[in-house]
N, C-alpha and C. Protein backbone atom coordinates (compact mmCIF):
# COMPACT_ATOMS: atom_id res chain seq x y z
N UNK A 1 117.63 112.85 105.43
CA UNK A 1 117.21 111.46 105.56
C UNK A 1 116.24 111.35 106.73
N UNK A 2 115.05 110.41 106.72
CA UNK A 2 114.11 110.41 107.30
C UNK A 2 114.82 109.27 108.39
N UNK A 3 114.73 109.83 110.08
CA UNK A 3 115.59 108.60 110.94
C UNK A 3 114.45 107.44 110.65
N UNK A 4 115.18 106.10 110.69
CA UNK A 4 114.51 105.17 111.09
C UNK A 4 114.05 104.39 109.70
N UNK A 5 113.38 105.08 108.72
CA UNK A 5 113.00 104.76 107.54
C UNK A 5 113.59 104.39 106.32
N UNK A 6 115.16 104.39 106.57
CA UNK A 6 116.00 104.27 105.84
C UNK A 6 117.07 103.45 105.81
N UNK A 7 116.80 101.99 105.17
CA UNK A 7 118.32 101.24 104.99
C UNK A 7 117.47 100.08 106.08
N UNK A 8 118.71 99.05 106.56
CA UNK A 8 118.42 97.98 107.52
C UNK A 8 119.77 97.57 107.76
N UNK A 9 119.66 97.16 109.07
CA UNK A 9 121.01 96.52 109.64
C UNK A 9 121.27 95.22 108.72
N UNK A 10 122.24 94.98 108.92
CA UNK A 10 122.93 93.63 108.31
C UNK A 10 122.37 92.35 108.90
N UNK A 11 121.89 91.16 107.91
CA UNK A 11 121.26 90.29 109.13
C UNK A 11 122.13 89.58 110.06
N UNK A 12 121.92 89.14 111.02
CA UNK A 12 122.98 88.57 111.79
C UNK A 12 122.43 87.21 112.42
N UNK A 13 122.94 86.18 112.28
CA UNK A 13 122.92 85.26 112.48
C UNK A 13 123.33 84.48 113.79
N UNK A 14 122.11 84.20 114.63
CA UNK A 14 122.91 83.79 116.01
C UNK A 14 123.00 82.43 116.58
N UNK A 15 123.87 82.03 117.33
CA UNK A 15 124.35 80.68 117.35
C UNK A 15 124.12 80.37 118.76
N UNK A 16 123.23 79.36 119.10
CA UNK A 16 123.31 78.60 120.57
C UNK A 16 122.14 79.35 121.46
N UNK A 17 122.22 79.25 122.45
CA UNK A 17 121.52 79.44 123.59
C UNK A 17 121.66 81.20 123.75
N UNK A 18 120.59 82.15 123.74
CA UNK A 18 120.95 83.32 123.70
C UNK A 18 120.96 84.01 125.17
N UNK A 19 122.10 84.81 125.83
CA UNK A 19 121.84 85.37 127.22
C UNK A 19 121.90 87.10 127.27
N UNK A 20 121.49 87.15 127.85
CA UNK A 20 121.39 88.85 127.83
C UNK A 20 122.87 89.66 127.50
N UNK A 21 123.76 88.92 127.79
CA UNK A 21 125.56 89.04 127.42
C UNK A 21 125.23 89.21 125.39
N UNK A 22 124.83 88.04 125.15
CA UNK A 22 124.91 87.87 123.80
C UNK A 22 123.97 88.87 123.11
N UNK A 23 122.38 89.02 123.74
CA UNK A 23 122.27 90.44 123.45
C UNK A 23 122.64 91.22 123.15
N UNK A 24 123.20 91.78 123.68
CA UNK A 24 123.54 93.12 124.19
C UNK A 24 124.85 93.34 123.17
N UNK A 25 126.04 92.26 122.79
CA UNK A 25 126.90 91.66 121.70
C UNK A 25 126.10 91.87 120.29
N UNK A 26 125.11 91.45 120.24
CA UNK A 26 124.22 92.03 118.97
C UNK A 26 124.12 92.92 118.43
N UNK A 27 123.64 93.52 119.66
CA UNK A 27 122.74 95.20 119.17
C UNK A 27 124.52 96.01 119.45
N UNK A 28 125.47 95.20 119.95
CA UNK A 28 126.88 96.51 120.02
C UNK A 28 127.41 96.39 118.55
N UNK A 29 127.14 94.85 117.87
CA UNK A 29 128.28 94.68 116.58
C UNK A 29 127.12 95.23 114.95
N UNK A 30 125.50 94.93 115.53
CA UNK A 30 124.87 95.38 114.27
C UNK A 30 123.88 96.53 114.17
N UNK A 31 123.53 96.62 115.72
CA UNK A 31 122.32 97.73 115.59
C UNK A 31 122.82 99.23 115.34
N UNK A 32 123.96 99.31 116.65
CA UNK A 32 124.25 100.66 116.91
C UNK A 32 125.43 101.24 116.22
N UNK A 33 125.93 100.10 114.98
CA UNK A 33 126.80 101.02 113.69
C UNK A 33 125.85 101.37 112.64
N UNK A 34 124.61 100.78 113.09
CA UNK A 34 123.42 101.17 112.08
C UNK A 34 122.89 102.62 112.53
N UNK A 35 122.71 102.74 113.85
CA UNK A 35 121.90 103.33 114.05
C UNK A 35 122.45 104.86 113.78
N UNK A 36 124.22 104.47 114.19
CA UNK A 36 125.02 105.91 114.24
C UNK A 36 124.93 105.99 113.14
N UNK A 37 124.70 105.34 111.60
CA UNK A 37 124.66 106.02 110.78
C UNK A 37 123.06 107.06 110.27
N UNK A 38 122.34 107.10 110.84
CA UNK A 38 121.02 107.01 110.19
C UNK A 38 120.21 107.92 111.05
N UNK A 39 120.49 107.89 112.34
CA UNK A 39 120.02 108.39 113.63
C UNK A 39 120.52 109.78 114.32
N UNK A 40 119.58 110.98 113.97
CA UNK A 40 120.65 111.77 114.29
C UNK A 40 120.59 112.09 116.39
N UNK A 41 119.56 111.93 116.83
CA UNK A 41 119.29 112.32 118.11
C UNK A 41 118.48 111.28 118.83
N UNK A 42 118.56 110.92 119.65
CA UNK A 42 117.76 110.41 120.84
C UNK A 42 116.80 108.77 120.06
N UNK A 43 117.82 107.91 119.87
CA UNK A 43 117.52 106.90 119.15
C UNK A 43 116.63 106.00 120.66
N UNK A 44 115.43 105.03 119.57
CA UNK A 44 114.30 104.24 120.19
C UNK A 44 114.59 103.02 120.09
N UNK A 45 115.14 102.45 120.66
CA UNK A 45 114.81 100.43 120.19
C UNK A 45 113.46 100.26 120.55
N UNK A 46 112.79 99.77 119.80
CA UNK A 46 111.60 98.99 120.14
C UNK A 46 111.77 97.19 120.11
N UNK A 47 111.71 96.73 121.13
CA UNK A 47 111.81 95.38 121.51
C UNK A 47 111.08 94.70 122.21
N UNK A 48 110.85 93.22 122.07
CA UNK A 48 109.31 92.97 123.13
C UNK A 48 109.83 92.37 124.61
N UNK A 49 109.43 92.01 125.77
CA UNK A 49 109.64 91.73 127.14
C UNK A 49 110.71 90.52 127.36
N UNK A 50 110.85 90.06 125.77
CA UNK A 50 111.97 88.97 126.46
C UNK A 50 112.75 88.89 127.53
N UNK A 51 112.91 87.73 128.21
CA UNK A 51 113.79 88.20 129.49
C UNK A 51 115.00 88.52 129.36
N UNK A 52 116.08 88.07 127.94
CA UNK A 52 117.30 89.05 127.78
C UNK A 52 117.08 90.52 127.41
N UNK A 53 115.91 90.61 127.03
CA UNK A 53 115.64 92.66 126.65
C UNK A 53 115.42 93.40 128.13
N UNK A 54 115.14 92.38 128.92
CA UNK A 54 114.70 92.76 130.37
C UNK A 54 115.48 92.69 131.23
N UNK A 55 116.06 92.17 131.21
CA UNK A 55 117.35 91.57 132.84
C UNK A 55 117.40 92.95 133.23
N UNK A 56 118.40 93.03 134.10
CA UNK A 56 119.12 94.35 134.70
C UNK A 56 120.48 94.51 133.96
N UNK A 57 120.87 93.91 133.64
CA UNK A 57 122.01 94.24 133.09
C UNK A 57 121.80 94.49 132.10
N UNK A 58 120.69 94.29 130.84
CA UNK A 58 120.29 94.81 129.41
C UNK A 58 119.87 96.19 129.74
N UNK A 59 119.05 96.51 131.13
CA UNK A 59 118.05 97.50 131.35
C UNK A 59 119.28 98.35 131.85
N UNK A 60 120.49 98.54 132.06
CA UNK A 60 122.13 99.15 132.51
C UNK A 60 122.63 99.55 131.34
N UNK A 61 122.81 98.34 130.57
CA UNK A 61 123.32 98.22 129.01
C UNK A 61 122.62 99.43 127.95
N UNK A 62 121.36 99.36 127.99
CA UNK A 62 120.79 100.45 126.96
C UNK A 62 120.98 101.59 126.86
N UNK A 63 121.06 102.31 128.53
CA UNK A 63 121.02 103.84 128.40
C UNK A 63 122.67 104.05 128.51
N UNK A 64 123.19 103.15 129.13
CA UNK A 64 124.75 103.44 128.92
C UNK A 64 124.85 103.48 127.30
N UNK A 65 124.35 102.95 126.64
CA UNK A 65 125.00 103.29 124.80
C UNK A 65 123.25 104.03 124.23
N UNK A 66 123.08 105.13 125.12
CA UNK A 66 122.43 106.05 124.29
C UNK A 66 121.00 105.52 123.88
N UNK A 67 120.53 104.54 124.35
CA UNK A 67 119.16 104.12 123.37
C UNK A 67 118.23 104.16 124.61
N UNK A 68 117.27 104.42 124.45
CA UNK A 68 115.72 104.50 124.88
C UNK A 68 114.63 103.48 124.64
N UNK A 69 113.96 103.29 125.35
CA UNK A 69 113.23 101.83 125.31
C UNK A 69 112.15 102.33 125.72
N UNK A 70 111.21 101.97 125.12
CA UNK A 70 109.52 103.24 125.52
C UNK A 70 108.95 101.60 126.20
N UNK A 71 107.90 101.93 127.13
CA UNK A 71 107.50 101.00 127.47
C UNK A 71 106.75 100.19 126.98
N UNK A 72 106.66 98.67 126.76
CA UNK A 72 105.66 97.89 125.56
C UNK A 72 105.15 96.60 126.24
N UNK A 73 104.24 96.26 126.06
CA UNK A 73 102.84 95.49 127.03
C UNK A 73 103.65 94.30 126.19
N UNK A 74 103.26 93.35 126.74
CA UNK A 74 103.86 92.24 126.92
C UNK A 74 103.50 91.03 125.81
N UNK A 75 103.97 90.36 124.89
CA UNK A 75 102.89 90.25 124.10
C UNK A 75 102.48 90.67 122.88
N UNK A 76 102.83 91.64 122.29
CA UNK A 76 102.24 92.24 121.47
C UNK A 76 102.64 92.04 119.94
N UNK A 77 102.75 90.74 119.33
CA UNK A 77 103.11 91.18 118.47
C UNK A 77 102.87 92.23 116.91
N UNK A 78 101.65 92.44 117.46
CA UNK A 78 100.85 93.08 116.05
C UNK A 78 101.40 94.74 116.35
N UNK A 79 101.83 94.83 117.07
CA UNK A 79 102.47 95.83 117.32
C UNK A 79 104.10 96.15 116.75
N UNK A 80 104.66 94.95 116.25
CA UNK A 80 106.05 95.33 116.20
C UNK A 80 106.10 95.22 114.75
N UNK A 81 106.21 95.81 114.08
CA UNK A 81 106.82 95.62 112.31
C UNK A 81 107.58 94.73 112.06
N UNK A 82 108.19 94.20 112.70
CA UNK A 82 109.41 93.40 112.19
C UNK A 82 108.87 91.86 112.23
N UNK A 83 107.17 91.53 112.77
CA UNK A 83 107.27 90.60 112.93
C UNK A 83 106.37 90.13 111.48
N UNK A 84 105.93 91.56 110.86
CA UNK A 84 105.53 91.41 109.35
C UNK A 84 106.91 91.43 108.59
N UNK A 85 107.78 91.76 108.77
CA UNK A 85 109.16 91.77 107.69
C UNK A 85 109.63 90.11 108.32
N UNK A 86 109.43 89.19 109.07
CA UNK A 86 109.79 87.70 109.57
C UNK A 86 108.86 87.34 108.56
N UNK A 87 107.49 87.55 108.48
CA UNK A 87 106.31 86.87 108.25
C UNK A 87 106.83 86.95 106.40
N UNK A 88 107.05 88.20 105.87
CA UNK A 88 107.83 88.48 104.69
C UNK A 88 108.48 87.05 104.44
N UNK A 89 109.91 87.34 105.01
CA UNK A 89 111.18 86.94 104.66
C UNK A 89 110.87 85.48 104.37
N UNK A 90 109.95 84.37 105.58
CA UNK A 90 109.64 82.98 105.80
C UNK A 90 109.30 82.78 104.61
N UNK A 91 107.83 83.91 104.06
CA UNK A 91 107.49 83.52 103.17
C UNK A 91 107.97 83.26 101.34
N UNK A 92 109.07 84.64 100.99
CA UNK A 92 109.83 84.31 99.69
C UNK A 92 111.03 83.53 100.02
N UNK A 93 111.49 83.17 101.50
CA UNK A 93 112.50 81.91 101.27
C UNK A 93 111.88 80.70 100.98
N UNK A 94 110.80 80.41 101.55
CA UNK A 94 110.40 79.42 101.22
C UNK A 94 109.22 79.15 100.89
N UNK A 95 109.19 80.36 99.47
CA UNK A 95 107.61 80.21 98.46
C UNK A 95 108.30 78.91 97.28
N UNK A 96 107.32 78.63 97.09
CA UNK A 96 106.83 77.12 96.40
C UNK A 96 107.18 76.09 96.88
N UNK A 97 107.02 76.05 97.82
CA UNK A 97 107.73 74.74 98.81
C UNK A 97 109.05 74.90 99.17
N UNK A 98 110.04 75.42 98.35
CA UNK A 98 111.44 75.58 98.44
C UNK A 98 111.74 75.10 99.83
N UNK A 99 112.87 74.04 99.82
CA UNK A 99 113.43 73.51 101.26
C UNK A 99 115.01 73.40 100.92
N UNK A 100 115.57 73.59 102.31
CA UNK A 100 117.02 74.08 102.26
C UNK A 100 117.53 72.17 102.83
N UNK A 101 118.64 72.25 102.02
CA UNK A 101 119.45 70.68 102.67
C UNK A 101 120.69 70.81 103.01
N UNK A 102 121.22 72.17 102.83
CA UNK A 102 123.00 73.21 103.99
C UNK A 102 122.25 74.35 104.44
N UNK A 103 122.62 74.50 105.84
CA UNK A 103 122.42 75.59 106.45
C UNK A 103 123.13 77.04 106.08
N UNK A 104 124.29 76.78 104.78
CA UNK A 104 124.87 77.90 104.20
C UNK A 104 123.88 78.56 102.88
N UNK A 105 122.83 77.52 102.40
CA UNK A 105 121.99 77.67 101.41
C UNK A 105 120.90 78.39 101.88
N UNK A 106 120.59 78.03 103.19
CA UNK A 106 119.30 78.71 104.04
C UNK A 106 119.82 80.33 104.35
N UNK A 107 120.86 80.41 104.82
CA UNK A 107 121.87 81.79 104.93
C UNK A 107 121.51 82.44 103.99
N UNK A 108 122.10 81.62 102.62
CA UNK A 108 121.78 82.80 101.50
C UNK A 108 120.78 83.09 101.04
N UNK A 109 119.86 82.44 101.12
CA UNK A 109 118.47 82.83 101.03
C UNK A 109 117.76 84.07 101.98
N UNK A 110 117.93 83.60 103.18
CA UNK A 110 117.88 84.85 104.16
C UNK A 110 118.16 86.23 103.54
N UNK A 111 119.89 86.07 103.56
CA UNK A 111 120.04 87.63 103.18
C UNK A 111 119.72 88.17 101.85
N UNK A 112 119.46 87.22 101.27
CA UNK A 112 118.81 87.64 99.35
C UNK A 112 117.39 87.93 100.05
N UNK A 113 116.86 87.50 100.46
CA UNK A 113 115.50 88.26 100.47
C UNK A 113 115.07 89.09 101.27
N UNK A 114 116.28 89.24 102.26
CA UNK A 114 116.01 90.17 103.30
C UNK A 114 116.59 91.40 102.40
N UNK A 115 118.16 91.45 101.82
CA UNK A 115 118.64 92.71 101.09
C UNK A 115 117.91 92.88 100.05
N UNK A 116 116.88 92.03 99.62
CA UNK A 116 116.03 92.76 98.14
C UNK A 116 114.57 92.99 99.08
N UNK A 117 114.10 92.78 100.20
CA UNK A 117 112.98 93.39 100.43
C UNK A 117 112.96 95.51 100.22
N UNK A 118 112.11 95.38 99.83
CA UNK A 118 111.74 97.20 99.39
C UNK A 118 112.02 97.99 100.58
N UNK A 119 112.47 99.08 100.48
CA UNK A 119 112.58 100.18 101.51
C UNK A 119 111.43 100.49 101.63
N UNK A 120 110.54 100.84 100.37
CA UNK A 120 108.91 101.20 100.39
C UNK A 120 108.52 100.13 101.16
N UNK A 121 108.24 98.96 101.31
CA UNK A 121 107.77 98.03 102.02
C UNK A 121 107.87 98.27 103.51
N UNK A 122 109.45 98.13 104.16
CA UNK A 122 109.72 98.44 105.49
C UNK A 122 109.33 100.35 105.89
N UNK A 123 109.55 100.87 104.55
CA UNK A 123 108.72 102.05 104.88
C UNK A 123 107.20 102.24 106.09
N UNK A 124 106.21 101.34 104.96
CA UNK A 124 105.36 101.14 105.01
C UNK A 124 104.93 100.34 106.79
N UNK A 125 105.75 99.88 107.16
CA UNK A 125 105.56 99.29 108.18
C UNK A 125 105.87 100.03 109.19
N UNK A 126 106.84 100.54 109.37
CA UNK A 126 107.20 101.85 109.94
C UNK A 126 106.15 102.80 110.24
N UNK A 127 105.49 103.15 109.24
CA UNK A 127 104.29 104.39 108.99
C UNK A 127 103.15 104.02 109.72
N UNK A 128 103.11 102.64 109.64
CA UNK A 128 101.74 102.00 110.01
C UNK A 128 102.08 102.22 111.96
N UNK A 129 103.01 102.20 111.90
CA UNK A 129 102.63 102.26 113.96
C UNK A 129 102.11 103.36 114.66
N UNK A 130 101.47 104.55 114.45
CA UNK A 130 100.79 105.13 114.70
C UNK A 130 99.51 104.76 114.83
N UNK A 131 98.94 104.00 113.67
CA UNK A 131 97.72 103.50 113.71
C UNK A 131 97.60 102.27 114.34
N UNK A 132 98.63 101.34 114.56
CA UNK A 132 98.35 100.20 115.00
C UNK A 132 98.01 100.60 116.85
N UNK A 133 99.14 101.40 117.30
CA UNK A 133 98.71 101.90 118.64
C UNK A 133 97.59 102.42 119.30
N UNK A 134 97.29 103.32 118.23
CA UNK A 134 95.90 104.01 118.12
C UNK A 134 94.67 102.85 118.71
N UNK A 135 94.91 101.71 117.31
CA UNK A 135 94.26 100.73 117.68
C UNK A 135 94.26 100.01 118.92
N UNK A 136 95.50 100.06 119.58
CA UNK A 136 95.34 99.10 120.75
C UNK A 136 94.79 100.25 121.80
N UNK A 137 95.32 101.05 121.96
CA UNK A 137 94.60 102.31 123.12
C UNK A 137 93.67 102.09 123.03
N UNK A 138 92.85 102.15 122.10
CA UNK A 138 91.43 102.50 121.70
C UNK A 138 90.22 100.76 122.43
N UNK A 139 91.11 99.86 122.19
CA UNK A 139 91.02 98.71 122.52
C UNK A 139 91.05 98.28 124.30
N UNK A 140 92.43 98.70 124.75
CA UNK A 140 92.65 98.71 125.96
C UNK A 140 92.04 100.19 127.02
N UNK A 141 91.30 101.01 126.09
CA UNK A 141 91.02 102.53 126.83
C UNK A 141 91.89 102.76 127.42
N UNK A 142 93.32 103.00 127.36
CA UNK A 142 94.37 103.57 127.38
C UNK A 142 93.84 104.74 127.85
C-alpha cells in the first residue's frame, strides 16, 4: 500500500469554540487510528499556521505521538490538497442549490459525499504537491 494515498479518516464533526486541547483530541480520536493503519514509518501532518497547530503545547503534542510537521509559510492555501477536497465536498453537497433545514441532514450529506469522493481523485491531489511546491519555490526563489 502506497502511505498516504490510501483510504481517508472518518469525518469528524466539531462543536464550539476550538482550542489547541480540542486539537490535539482530534487528530488523537481520528487522525492517528488512521494513520497507524496506513503509515508504515515516520508519518507527516501537513497543517497550516493556525494558532491551535502552533501553540506550544500542540508543538509538545506532535512529536510526543510520533508525527512530524515540515515547515509551511503561512497562508498558503494552494498548497494544501484538502482545501480542493473542501472546495469538492461544498460543491456536490450543495450542487443545484440544494439547502439543508436539520443540521443532521447537512451531516449526512457531508459524509455521503465525502465517503463517495474517488480515491483516484484524492489520489490525484496528493500527486499534485510536488508540482505545486515546485511552483511556489520557483515563485518565491526559494
Amino acid at each position: 500500500m502506497e502511505s498516504g494515498t490510501n483510504g481517508r479518516t472518518p469525518t469528524a464533526f466539531l462543536e464550539g469554540n476550538q482550542d489547541s486541547q480540542c486539537y490535539q483530541r482530534t487528530l488523537e480520536s481520528y487522525l492517528l487510528p488512521f494513520m497507524n493503519e496506513i503509515v508504515d514509518e515516520n508519518p507527516v501532518l501537513q497543517h497550516d499556521n493556525c494558532p491551535i497547530h502552533t501553540s506550544a503545547s500542540t508543538r509538545q503534542w506532535l512529536p510526543d505521538h510520533d508525527l512530524n510537521v515540515p515547515d509551511w509559510p503561512a497562508k498558503s492555501p494552494d498548497l494544501n490538497p484538502i482545501e480542493n477536497a473542501w472546495g469538492y465536498l461544498a460543491h456536490h453537497v450543495y450542487k443545484d442549490g440544494k439547502q439543508y433545514y436539520a443540521l443532521n441532514d447537512l451531516r449526512e450529506a457531508i459524509i455521503r459525499e465525502w465517503n463517495g469522493m474517488s480515491q483516484e481523485f484524492i489520489k490525484r491531489l496528493i500527486d499534485s504537491m510536488p508540482k505545486r511546491v515546485g511552483q511556489v519555490v520557483m515563485v518565491i526563489g526559494y
